[in-house]
N, C-alpha and C. Protein backbone atom coordinates (compact mmCIF):
# COMPACT_ATOMS: atom_id res chain seq x y z
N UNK A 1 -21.98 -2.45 -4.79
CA UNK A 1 -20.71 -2.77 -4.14
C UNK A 1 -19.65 -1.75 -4.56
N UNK A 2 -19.28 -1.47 -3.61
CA UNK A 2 -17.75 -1.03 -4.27
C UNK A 2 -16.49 -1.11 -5.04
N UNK A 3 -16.22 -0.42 -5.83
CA UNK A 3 -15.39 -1.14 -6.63
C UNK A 3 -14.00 -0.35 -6.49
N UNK A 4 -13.59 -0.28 -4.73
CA UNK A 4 -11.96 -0.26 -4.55
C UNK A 4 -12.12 -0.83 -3.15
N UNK A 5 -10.92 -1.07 -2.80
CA UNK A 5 -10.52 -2.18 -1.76
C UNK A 5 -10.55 -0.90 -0.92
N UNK A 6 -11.15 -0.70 0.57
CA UNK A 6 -11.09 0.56 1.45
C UNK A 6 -9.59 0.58 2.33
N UNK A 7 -8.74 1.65 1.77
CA UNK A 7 -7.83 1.63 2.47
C UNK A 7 -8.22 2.43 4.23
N UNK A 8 -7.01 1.86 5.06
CA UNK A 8 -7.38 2.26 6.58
C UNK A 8 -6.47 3.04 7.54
N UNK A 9 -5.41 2.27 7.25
CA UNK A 9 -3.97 2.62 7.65
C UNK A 9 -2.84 2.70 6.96
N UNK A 10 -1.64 3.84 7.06
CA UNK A 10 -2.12 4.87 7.72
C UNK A 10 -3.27 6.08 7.11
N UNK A 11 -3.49 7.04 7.49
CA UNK A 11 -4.52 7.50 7.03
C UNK A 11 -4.05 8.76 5.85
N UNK A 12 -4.58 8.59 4.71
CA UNK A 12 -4.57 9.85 4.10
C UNK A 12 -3.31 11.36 4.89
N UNK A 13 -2.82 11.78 4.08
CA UNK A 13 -1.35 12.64 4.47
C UNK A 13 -0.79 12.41 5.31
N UNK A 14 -0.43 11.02 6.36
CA UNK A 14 0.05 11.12 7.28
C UNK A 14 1.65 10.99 7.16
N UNK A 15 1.86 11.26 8.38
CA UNK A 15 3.37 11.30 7.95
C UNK A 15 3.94 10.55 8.57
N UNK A 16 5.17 10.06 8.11
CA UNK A 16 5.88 8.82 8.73
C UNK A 16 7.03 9.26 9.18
N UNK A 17 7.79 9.10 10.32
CA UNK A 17 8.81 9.19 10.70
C UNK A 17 9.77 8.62 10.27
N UNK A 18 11.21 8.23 9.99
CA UNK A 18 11.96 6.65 9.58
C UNK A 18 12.64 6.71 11.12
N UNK A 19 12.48 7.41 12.01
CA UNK A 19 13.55 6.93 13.34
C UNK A 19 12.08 6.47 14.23
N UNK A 20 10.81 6.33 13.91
CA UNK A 20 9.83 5.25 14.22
C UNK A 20 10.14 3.79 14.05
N UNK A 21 9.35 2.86 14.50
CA UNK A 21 9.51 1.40 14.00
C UNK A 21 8.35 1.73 12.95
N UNK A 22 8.91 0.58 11.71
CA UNK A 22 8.25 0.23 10.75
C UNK A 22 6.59 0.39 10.73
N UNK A 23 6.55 1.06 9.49
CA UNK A 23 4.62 1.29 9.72
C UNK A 23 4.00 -0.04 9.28
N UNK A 24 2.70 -0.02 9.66
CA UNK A 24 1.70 -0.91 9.60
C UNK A 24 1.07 -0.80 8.38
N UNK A 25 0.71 -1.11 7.51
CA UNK A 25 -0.39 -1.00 6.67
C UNK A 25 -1.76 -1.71 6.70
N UNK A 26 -2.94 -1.50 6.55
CA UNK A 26 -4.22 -2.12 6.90
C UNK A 26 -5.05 -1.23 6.03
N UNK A 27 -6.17 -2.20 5.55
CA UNK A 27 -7.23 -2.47 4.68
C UNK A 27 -7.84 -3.24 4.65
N UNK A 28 -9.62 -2.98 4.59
CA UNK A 28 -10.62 -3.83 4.57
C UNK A 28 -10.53 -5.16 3.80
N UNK A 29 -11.01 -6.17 4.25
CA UNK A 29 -11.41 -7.05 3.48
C UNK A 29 -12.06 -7.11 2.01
N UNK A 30 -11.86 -7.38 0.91
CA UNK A 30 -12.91 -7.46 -0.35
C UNK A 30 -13.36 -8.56 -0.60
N UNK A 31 -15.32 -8.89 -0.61
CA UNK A 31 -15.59 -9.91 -1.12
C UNK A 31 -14.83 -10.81 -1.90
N UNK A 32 -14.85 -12.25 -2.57
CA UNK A 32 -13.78 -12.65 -3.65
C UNK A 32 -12.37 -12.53 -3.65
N UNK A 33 -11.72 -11.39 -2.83
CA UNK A 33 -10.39 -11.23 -3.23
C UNK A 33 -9.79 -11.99 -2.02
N UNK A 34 -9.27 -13.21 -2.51
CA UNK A 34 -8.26 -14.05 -2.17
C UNK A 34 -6.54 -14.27 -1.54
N UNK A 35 -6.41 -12.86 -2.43
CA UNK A 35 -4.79 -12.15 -2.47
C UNK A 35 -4.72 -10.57 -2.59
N UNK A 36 -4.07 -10.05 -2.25
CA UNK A 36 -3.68 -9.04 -2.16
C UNK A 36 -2.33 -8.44 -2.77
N UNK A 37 -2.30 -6.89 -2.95
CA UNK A 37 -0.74 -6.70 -3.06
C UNK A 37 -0.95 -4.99 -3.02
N UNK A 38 -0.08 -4.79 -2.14
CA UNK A 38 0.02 -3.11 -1.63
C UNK A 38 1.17 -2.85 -2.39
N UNK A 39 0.87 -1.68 -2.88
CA UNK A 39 2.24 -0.94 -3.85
C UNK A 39 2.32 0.49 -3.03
N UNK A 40 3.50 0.90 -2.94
CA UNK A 40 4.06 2.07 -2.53
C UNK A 40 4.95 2.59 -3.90
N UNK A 41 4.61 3.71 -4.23
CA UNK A 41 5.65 4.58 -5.25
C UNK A 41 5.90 5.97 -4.76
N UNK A 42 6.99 6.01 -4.70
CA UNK A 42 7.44 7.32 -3.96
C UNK A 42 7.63 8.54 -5.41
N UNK A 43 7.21 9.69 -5.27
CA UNK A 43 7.23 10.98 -6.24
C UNK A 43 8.67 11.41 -6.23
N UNK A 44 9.01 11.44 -7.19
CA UNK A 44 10.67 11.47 -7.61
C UNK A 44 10.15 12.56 -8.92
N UNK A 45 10.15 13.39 -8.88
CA UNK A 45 10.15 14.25 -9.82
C UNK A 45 8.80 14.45 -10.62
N UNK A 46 8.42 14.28 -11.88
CA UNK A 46 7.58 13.80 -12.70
C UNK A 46 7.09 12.78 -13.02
N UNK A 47 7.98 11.43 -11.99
CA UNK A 47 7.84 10.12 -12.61
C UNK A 47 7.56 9.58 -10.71
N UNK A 48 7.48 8.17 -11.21
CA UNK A 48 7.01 7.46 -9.68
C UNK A 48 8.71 6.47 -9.69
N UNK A 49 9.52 6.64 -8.16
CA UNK A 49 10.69 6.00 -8.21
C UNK A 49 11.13 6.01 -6.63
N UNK A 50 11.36 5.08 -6.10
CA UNK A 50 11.11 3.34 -6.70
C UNK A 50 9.75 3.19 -6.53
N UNK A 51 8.91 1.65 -7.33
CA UNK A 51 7.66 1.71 -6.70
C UNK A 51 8.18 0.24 -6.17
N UNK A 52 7.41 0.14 -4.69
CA UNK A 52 7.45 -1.10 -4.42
C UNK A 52 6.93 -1.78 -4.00
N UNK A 53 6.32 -2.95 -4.45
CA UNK A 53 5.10 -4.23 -4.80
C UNK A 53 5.07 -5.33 -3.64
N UNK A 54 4.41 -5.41 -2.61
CA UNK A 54 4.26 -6.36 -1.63
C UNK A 54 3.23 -7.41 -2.05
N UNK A 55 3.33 -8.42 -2.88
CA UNK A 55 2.05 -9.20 -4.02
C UNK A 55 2.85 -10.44 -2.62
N UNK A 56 1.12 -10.89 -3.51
CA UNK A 56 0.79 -12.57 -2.31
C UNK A 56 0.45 -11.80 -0.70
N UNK A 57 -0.41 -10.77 -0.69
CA UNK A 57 -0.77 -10.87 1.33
C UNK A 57 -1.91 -11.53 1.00
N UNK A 58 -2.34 -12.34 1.71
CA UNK A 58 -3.29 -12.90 2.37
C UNK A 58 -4.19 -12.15 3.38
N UNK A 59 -3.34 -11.47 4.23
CA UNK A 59 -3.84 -10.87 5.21
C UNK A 59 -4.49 -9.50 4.81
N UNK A 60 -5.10 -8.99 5.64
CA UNK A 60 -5.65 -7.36 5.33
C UNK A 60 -4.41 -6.59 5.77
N UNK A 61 -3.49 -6.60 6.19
CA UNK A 61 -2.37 -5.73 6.48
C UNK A 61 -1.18 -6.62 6.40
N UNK A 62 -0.32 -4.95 6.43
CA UNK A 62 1.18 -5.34 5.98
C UNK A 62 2.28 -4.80 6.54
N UNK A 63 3.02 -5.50 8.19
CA UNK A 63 3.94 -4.93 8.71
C UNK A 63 4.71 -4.71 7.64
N UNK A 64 5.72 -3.66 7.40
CA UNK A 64 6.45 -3.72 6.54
C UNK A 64 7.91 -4.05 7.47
N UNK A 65 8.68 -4.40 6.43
CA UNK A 65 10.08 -5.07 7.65
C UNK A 65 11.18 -4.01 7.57
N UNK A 66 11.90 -3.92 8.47
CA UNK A 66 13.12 -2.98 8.88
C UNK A 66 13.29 -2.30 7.99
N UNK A 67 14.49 -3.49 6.99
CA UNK A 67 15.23 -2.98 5.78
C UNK A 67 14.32 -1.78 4.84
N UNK A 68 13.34 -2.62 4.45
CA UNK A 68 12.47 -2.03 3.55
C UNK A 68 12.63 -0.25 3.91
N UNK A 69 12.10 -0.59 4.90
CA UNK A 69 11.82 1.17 5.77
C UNK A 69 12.58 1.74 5.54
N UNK A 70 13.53 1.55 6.10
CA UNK A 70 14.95 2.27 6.65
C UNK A 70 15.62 2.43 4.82
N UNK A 71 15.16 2.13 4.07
CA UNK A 71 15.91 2.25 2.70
C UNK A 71 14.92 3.00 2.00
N UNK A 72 13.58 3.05 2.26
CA UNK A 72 12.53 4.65 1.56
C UNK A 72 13.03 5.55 1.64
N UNK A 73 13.14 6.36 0.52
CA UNK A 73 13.73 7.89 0.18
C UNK A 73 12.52 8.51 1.28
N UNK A 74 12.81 9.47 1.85
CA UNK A 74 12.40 10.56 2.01
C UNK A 74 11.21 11.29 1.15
N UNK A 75 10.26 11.71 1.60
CA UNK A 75 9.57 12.66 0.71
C UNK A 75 8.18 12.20 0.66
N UNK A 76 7.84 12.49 -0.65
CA UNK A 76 5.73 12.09 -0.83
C UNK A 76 5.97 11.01 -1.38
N UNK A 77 4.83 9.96 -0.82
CA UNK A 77 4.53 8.55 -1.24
C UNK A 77 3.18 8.40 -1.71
N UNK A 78 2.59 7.22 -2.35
CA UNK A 78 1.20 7.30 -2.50
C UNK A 78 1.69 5.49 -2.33
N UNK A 79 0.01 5.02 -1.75
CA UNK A 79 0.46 3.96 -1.77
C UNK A 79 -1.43 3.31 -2.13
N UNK A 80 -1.73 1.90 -2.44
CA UNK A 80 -2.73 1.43 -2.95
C UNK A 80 -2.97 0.15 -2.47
N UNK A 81 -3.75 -0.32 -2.32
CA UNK A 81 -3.46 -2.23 -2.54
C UNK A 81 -4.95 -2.47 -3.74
N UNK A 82 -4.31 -3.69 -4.60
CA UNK A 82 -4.94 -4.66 -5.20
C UNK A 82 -5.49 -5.63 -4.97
N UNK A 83 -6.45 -6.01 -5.55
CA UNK A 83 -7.20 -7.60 -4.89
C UNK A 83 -7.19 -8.42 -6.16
N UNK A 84 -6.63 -9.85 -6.08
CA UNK A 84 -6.89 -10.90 -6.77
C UNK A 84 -8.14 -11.63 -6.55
N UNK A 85 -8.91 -12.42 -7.39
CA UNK A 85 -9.61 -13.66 -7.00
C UNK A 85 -9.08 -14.93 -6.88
N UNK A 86 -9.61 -15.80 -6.77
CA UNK A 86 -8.77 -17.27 -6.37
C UNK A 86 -8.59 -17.58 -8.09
N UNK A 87 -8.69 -16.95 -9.29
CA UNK A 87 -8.60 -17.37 -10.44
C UNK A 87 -6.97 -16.63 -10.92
N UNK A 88 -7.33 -15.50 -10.35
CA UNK A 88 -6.14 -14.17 -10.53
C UNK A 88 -6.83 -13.15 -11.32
N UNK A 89 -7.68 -12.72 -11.25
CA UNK A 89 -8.45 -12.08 -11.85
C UNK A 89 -8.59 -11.06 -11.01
N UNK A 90 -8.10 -9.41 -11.46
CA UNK A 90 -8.50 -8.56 -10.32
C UNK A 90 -9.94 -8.14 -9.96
N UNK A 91 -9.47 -8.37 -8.31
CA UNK A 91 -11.19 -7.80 -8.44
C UNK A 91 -10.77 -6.90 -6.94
N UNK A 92 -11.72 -5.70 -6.87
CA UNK A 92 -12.07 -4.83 -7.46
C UNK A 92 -11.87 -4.47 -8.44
N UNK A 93 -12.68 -3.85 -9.56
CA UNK A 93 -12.14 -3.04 -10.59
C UNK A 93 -11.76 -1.80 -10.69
N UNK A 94 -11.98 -1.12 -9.43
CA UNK A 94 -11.12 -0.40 -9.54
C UNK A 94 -9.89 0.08 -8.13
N UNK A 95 -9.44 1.38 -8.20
CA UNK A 95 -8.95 1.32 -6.52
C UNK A 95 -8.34 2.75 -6.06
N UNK A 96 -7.88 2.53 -4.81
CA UNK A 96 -7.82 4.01 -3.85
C UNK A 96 -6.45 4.44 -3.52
N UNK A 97 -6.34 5.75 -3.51
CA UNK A 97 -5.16 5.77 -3.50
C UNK A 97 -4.60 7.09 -2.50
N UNK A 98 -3.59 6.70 -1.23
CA UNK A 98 -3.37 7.44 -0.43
C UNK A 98 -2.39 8.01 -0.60
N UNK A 99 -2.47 8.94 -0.02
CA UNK A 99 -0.70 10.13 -0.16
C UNK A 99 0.03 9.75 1.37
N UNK A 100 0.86 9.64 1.87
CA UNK A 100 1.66 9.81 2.72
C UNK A 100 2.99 10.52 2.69
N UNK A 101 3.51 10.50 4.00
CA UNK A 101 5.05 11.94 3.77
C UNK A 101 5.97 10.67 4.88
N UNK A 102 6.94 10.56 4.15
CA UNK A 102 8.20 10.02 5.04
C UNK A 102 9.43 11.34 5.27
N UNK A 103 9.47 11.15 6.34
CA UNK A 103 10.19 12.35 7.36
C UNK A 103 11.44 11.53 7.47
């Protein structure tokens, strides 16, 4: 089995517009994992700033909403999701991680 959650959308370097509507996020299902939580951290220098934590999806994807969008800095992002079990126990052990560009 695999041990990262398969990310889907958007794909590896893509780039995001902000005068687009809000992106989609999507990822496979993981055996066991119950919950979810997609993190976005945007590259601010040497350090990761802001990062920001969408915990509790249920779902395999994650409209993200207006505000959110429209308030991302500019620049390189990487973004991931996590899987809980119904205990809270992460599972996968491990995970994937995409680059994206907000324009």
């Amino acid at each position: 089995a695999s041990t990262a959650i398969a990310l889907t959308s958007p794909s590896p370097g893509a780039e995001l517009v902000k005068s687009d509507p809000a992106p989609v996020f999507k990822w496979a299902l993981y055996t066991g994992a119950t919950q979810f939580e997609l993190i976005l951290a945007h590259v601010n220098g040497a350090s990761f700033y802001p990062v920001i934590p969408f915990p509790g999806q249920t779902l395999n994807l994650l409209t993200m909403d207006s505000t959110t969008w429209q308030a991302m800095p500019t620049g390189a992002w990487y973004w991931t999701v996590l899987g809980k079990d119904a205990s809270g126990a992460a599972t996968p052990s491990g995970f994937t991680i995409f680059d994206l560009e907000v324009q």
